[in-house]
Each structure stands twice: as C-alpha cells, then as structure tokens.
Protein backbone atom coordinates (compact mmCIF):
# COMPACT_ATOMS: atom_id res chain seq x y z
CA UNK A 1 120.96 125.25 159.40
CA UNK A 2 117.80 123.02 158.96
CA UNK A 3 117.66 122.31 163.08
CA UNK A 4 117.70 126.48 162.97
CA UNK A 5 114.82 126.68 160.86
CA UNK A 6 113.08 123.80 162.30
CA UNK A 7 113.55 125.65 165.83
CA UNK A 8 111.77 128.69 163.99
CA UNK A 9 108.85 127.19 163.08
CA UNK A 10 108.50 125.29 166.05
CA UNK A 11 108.86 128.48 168.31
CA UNK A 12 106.20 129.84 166.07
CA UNK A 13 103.74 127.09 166.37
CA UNK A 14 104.52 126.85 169.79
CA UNK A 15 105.64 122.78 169.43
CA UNK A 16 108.33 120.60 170.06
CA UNK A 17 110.89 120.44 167.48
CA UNK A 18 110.95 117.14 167.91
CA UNK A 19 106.92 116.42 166.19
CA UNK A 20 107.96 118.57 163.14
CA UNK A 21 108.98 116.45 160.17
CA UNK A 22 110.31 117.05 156.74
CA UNK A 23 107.54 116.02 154.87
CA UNK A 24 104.86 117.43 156.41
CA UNK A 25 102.90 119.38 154.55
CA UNK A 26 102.44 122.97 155.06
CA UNK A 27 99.44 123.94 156.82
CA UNK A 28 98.78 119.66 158.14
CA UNK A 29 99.22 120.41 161.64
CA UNK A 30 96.48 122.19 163.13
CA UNK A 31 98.57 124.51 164.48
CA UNK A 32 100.15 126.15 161.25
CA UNK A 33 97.38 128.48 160.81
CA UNK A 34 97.43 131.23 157.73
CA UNK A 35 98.63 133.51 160.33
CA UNK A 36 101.17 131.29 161.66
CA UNK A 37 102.44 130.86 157.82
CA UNK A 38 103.16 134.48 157.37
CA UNK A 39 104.58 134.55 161.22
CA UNK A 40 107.01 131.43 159.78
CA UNK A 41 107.77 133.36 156.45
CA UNK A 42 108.62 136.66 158.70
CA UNK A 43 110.65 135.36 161.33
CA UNK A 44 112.69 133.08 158.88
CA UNK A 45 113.40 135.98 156.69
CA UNK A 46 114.32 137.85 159.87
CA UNK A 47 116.15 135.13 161.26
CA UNK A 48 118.32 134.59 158.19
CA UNK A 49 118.51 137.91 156.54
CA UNK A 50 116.46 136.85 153.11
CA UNK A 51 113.67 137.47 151.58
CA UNK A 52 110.84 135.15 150.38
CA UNK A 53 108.92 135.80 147.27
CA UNK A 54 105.77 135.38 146.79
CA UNK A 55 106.13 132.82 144.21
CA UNK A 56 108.29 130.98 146.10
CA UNK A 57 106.00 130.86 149.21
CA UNK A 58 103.19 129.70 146.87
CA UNK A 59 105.13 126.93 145.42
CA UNK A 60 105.91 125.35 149.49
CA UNK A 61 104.10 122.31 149.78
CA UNK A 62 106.21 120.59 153.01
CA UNK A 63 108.50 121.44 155.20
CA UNK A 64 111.66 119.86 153.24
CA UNK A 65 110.65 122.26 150.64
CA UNK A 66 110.50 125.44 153.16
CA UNK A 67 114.09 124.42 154.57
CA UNK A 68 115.85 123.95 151.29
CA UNK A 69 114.42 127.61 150.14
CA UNK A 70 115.61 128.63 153.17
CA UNK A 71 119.01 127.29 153.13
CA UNK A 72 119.45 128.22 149.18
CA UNK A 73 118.29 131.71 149.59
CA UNK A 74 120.70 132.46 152.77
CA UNK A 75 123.85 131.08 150.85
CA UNK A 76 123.45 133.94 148.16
C-alpha cells in the first residue's frame, strides 16, 4: 500500500515517485503547494475509500506520517 500512496502523491505533484521520501516533510518540496495538499488529501481519500479528519491532517508533518494514516485508516 505505501508504493500506492506514494504513486498518489507523486501523480499529484506531478514527480517521480522515485524523489519522494518518507521523511520529507509536508509542504518541503516546492511543488506540494496548499492546493496540492488538499488535491493529496482528496485523491487519497478517493483512492482508498477513507476519510481524513481535520485533526488528523493538521497533525501530518512528513510523508511517513501521511502513509501510516493512510494505511491505518483503510484497514478499518
């Protein structure tokens, strides 16, 4: 599942999957924009059939922390 979500986000900042690592921060590459954060949020939550709250988006700080969300919220 985390290449899946990796594959998201990089489809949605329009990278390689490849230059995305685990603990980068959110919003440290220029191209993860505010806009491209909600566009993440949405499409995982799509993607996956969850649902992010808001807490939990506000409490992301890399992209280790956005995959385990992920993964624990689409195991439940």
């Amino acid at each position: 599942m985390e290449k899946q979500i990796i594959n998201v986000i990089a489809k949605v900042l329009e990278v390689e999957p490849a230059s995305i690592e685990l603990d980068c921060g959110i919003g440290d590459m220029p191209e993860w924009t505010s806009m491209n954060h909600l566009n993440i949020i949405a499409n995982l939550e799509k993607e996956f059939s969850i649902k992010f709250s808001q807490s939990d988006i506000m409490d992301l700080e890399d992209i280790s922390d956005l995959v385990t969300l992920t993964q624990k919220l689409a195991s439940k």
